[in-house]
Protein backbone atom coordinates (compact mmCIF):
# COMPACT_ATOMS: atom_id res chain seq x y z
CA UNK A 1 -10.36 -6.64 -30.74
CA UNK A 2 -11.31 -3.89 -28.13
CA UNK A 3 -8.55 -4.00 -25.64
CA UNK A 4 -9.37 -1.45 -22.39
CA UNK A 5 -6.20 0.44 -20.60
CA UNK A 6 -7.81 0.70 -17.50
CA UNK A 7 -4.24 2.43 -15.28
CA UNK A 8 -3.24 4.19 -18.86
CA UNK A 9 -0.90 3.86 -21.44
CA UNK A 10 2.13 5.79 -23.10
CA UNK A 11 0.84 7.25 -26.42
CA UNK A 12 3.36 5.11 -28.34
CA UNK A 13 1.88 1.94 -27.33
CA UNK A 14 -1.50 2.71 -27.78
CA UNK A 15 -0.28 4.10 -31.39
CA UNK A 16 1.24 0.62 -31.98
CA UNK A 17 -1.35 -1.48 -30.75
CA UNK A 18 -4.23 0.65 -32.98
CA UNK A 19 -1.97 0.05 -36.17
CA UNK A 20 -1.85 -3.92 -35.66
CA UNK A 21 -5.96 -3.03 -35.87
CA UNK A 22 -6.76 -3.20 -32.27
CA UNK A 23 -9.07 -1.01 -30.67
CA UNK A 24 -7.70 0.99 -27.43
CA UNK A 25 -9.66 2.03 -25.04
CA UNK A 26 -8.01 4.61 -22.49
CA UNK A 27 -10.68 4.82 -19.41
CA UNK A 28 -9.93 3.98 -15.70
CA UNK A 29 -12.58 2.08 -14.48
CA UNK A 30 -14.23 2.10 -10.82
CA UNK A 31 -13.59 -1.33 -9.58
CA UNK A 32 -17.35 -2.06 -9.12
CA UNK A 33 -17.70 -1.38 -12.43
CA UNK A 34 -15.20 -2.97 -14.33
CA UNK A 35 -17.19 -5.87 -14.53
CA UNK A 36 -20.15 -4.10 -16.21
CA UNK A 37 -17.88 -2.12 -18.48
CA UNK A 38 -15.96 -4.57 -19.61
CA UNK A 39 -19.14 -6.94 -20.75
CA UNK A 40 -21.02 -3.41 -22.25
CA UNK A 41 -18.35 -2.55 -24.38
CA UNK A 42 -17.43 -6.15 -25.79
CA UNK A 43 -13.80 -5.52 -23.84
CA UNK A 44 -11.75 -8.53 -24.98
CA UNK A 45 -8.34 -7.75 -23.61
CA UNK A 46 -7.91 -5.33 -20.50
CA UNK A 47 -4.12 -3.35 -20.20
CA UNK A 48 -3.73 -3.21 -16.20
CA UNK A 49 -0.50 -1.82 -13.90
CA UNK A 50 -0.98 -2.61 -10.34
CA UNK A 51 -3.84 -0.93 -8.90
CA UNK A 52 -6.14 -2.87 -10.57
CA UNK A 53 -7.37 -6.04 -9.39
CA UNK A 54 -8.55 -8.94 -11.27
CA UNK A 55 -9.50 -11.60 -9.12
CA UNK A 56 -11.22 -14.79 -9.78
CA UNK A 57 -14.26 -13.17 -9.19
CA UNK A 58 -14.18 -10.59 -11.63
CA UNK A 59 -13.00 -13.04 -14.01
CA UNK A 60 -15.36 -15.48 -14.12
CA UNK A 61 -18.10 -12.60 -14.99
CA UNK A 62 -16.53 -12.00 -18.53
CA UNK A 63 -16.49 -14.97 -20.57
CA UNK A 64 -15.60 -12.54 -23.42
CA UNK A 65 -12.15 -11.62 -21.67
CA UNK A 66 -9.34 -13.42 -23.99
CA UNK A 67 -6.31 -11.10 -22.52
CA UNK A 68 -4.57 -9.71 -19.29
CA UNK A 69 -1.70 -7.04 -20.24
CA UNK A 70 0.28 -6.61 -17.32
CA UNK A 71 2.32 -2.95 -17.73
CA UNK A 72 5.24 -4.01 -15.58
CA UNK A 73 6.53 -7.37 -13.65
CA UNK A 74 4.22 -8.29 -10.73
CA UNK A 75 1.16 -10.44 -11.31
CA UNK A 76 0.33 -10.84 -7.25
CA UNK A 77 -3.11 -8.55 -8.36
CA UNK A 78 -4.44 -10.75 -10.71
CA UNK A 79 -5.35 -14.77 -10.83
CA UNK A 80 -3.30 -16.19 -13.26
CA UNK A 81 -3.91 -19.41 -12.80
CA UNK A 82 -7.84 -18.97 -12.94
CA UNK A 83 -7.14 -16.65 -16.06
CA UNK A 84 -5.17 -19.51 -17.39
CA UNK A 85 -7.90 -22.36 -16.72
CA UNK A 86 -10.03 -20.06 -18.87
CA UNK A 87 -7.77 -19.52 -22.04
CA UNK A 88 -7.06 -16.05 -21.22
CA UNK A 89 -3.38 -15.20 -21.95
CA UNK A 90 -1.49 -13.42 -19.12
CA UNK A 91 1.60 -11.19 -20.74
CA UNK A 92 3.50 -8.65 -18.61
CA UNK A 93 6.31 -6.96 -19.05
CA UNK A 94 9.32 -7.93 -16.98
CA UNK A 95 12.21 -6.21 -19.13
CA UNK A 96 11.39 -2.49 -19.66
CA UNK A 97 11.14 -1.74 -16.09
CA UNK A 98 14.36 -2.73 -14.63
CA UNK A 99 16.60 -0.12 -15.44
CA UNK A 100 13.89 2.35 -14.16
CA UNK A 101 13.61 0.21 -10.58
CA UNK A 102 16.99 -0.28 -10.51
CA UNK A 103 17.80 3.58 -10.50
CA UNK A 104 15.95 3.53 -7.43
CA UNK A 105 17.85 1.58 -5.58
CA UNK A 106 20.09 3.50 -5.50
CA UNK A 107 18.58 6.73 -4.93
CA UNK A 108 17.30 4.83 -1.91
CA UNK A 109 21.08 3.00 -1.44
CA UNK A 110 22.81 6.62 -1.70
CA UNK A 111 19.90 8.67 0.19
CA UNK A 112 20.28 6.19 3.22
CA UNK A 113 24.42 5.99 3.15
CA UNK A 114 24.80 9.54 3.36
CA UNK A 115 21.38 9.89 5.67
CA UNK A 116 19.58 12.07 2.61
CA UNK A 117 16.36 10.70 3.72
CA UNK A 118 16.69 12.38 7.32
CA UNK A 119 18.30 15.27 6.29
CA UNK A 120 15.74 16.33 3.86
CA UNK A 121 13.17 15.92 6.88
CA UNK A 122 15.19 17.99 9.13
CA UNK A 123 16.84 20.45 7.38
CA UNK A 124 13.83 22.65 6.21
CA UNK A 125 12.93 22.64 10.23
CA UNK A 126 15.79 23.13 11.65
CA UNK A 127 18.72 24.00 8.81
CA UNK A 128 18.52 27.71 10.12
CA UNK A 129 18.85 27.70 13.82
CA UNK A 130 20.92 23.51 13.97
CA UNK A 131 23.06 23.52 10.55
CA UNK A 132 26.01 22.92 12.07
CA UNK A 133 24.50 20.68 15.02
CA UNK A 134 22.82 18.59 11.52
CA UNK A 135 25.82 18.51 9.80
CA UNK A 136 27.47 16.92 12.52
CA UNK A 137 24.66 14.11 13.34
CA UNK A 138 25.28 13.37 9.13
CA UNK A 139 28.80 13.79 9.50
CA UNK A 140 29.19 9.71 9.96
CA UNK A 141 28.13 8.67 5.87
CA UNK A 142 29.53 5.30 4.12
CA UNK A 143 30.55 5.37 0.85
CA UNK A 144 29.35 2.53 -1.51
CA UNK A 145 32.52 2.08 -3.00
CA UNK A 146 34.41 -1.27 -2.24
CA UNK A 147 31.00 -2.31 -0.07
CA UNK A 148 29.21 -5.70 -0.97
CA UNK A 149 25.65 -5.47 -2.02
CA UNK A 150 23.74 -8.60 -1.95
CA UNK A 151 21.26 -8.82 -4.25
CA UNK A 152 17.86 -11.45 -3.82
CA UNK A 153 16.66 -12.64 -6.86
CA UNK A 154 18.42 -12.00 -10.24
CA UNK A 155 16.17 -11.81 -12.73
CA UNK A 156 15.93 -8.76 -15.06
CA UNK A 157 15.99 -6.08 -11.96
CA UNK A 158 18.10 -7.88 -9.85
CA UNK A 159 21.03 -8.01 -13.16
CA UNK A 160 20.76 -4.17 -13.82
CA UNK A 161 20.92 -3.57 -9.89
CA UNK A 162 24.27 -5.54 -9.89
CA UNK A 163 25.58 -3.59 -13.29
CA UNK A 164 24.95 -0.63 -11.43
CA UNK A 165 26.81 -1.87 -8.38
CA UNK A 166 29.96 -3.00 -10.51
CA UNK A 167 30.32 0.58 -12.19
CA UNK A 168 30.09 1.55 -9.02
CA UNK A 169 33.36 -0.47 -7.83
CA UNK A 170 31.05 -2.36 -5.23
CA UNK A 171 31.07 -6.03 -4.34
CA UNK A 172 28.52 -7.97 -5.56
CA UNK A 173 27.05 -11.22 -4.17
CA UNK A 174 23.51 -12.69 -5.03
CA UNK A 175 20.80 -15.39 -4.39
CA UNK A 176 18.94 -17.09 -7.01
CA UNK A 177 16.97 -20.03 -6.53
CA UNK A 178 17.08 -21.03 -10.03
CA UNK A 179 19.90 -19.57 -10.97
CA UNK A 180 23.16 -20.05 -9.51
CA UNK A 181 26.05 -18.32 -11.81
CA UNK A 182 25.29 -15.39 -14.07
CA UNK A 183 27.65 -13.84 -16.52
CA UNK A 184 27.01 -10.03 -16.97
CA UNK A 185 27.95 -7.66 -19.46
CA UNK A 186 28.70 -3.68 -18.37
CA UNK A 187 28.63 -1.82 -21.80
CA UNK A 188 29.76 1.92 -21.52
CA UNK A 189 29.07 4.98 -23.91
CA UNK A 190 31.94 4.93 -25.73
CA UNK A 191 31.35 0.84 -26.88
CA UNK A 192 33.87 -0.95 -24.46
CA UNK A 193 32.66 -4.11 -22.92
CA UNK A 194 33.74 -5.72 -19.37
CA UNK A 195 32.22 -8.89 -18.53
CA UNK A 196 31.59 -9.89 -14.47
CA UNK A 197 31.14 -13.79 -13.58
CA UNK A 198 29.34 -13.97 -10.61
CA UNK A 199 28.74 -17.16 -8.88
CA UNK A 200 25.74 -17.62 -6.68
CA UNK A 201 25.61 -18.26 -3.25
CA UNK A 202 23.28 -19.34 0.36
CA UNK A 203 21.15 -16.96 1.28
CA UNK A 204 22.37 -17.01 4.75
CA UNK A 205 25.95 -16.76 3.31
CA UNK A 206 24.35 -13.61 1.44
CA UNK A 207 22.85 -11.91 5.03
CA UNK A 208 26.34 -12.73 6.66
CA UNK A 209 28.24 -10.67 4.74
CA UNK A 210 26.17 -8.31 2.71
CA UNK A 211 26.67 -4.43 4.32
CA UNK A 212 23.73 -3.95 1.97
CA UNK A 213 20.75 -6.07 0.82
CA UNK A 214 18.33 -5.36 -2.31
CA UNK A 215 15.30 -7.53 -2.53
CA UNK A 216 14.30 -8.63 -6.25
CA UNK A 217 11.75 -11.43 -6.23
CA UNK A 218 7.70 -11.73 -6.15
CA UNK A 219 5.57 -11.67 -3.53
CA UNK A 220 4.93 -15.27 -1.91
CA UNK A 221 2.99 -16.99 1.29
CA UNK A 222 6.37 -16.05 3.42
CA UNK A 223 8.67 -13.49 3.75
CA UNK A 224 11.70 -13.38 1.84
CA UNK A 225 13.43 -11.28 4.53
CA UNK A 226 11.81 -11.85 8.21
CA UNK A 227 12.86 -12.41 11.93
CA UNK A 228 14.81 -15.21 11.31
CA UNK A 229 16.61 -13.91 8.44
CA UNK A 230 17.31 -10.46 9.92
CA UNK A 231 18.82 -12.65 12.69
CA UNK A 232 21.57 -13.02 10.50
CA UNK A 233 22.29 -10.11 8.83
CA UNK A 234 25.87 -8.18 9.24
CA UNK A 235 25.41 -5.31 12.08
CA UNK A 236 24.46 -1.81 10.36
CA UNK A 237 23.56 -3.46 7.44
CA UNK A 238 20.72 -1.17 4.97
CA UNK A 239 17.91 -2.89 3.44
CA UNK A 240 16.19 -1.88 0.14
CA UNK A 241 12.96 -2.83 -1.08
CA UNK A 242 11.47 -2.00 -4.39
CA UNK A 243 9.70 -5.52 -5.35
CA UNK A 244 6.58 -6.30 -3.71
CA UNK A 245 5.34 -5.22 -0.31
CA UNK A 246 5.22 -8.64 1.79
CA UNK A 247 8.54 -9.63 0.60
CA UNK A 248 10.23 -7.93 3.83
CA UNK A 249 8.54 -8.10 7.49
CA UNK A 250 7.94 -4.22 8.52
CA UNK A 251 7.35 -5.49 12.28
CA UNK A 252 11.02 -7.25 12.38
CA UNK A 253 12.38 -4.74 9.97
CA UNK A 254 11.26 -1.77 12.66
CA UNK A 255 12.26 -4.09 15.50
CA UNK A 256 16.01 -4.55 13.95
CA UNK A 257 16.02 -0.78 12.93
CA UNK A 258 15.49 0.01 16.97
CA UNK A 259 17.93 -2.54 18.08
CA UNK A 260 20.50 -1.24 15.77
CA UNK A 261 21.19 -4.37 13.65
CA UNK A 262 20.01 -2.14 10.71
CA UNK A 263 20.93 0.68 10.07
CA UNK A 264 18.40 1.99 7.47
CA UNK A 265 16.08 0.97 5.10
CA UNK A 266 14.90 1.93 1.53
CA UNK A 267 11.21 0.91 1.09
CA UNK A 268 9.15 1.77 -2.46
CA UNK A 269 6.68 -0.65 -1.45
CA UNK A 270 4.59 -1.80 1.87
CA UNK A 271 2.81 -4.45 3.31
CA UNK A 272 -0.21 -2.56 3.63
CA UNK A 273 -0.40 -0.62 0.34
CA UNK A 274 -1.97 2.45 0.23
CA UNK A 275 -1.88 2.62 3.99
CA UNK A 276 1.35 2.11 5.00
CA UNK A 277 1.81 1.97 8.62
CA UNK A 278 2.40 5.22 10.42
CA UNK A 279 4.88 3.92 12.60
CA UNK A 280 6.92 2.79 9.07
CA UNK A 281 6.37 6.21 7.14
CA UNK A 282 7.21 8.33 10.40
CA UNK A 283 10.52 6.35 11.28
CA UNK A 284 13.03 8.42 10.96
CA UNK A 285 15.64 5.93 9.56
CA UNK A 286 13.50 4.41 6.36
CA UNK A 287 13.66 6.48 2.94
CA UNK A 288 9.94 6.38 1.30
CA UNK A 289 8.53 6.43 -1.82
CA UNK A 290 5.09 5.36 -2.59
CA UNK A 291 5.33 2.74 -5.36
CA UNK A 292 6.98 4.29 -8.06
CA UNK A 293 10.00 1.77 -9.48
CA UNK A 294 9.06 1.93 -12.53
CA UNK A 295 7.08 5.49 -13.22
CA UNK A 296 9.59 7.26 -15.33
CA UNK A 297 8.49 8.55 -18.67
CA UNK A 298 10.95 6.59 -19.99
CA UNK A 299 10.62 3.46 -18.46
CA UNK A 300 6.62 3.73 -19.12
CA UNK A 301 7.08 4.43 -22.75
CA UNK A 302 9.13 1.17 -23.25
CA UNK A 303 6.69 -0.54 -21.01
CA UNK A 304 4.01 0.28 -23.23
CA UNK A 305 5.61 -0.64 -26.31
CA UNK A 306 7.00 -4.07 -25.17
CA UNK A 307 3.52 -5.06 -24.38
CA UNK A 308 2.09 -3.88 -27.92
CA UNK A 309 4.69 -6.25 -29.30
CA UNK A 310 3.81 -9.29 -27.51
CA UNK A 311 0.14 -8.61 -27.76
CA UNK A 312 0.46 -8.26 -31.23
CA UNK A 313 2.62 -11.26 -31.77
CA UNK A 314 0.69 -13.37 -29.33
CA UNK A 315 -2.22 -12.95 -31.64
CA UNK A 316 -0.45 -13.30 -35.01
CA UNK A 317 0.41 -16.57 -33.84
C-alpha cells in the first residue's frame, strides 16, 4: 500500500510503517493538486496534520483512497462521516500529543500570571530608558499555587493538564459531558504514586469559581466559551485556549478583556486561522502562539509512531 505524508512525518514512523511493507511517500502536496496526485500515484492511504483539508469533495475524486491518518487529535479538517460512508478508515492520534499541549498551557498559564507575554513586548522597547517604571506595572503577578483551574473537557489533554495542575498544588475542577468523575494517577521520577479523585461538575458551577479556565474539547456549531458563558465567569479570571479555534468567541473574549472581567488570555489557536485578527494578535493582554500544541520533537516522534501502530494493526486485522 502507498500511503502519502502530505504535512510530514518523524523518521521513526515512516521507518515503522515501511517495515510492516508499506510504501511512504513524504511530499506536501498543493491543495489543487492533491487530487491528481493522489489518483497518479495509486495513493491508498494519505498521513495528514491540520493544514490539510480533505473535504467531501476531494474525497469523492479518489475511489482508490482506503485511509485518513490523522497526526494529532482534531478531525474538524476532514469529513469523517463522508470518509466513513465510503469505507475509508479515519485513525488519529489523540494520546501522544497531550503531554506536549498540555506543557503549553502552562507556558501560556505562567506567561499570563506573571504578565510574561507583555513584558517580553515591552521590555526590548523600553527595558533601557522604563525598567523600573515596567517592573512596577508587572509588579502585581498571581501565583498558581492554591488557585483553581477549571478544566473543559477531560479527555487525554484535559487529564495531563489537571496532573500538571495537582503537582503544581492547584485546585482542580472540570467539565465533562460524558464523563463525570475521573480518578488520576500523578507518578513521579523516583516511582511514588498519589492518586486524585476528582468529581465532575456544571459548567456554570466551573465559570463561577474557576480563577483560571483551560478549554479541551473539539470544535462544534457553538461556542464552548461565548457571551453568555463569559457572563459568568469569576472577575480577573485568565482563559487558555489550545484546542480548536471556534471553541472560544474572540469578539466576547476581547469585549470581557476591555471590561476587565478577564484578565488575560492564552490563545494557540484562532477563529480565523492563518489570519488571526489584528485586533486579537495586537492586544496587549493575550499571549500568542500560532498553532503549535503539539510541535515538539518529542511529541511528533510519538505521534508518528502511534499512528504506524494502528495503521499497521488496522490492516492486520
Amino acid at each position: 500500500m502507498i500511503l502519502l505524508a502530505n504535512d510530514g512525518l518523524a523518521q521513526k514512523g515512516k521507518e515503522k510503517l515501511e517495515a510492516a511493507g508499506f510504501t511512504v511517500k513524504v511530499v506536501h502536496v498543493a491543495p489543487e493538486q492533491i487530487v491528481n496526485y493522489i489518483n497518479e500515484h495509486k495513493v491508498e492511504g494519505i498521513l495528514v496534520r491540520s493544514n490539510t483539508e480533505l473535504s467531501k469533495e476531494v474525497l469523492q475524486k479518489c475511489p482508490n483512497l482506503k485511509l485518513i491518518g490523522r497526526l494529532g487529535v482534531g478531525l474538524d479538517k476532514i469529513d469523517v462521516a463522508f470518509a466513513e460512508s465510503k469505507k475509508i478508515k479515519v485513525i488519529n492520534t489523540p494520546k501522544a500529543s497531550a503531554n506536549a499541549v498540555a506543557e503549553l498551557v502552562f507556558a501560556h498559564l505562567l506567561s499570563g500570571a506573571r504578565f510574561l507575554y507583555d513584558a517580553n513586548r515591552n521590555m526590548p522597547l523600553e527595558g533601557d530608558s522604563r525598567f523600573l517604571a515596567l517592573k512596577k506595572d508587572y509588579a502585581k503577578g498571581s501565583e498558581l499555587k492554591g488557585k483553581t483551574l477549571g478544566i473543559i473537557g477531560l479527555g487525554h489533554t484535559g487529564t495531563a493538564v489537571a496532573k500538571k495542575a495537582l503537582g503544581l498544588g492547584m485546585r482542580v475542577a472540570f467539565y465533562d459531558r460524558k464523563i463525570k468523575e475521573k480518578s488520576i494517577e500523578l507518578s513521579f521520577y523516583d516511582g511514588q504514586r498519589l492518586t486524585f479523585d476528582l468529581d465532575g461538575i456544571t459548567l456554570e458551577e466551573l465559570l463561577q469559581t474557576s480563577d483560571y479556565i483551560s478549554i479541551h474539547v473539539p470544535k462544534n456549531q457553538e461556542y464552548v466559551i461565548g457571551k453568555r458563558e463569559l457572563g459568568l465567569v469569576k472577575k480577573g479570571v485568565g482563559i487558555i485556549n489550545v484546542s480548536r479555534g471556534g471553541t472560544l468567541d474572540e469578539v466576547a473574549l476581547v469585549d470581557a478583556l476591555e471590561n476587565g472581567t478577564v484578565a488575560f488570555a492564552g490563545l494557540d489557536v484562532f477563529e480565523s486561522e492563518p489570519t488571526p485578527e489584528i485586533r486579537i494578535l495586537m492586544h496587549s493582554s493575550i499571549s500568542l502562539s500560532p498553532h503549535l500544541g503539539a510541535s515538539t520533537l518529542e511529541a511528533q516522534e510519538r505521534i508518528a509512531l502511534e499512528l504506524a501502530d494502528k495503521i499497521i494493526d488496522s490492516f492486520k486485522a
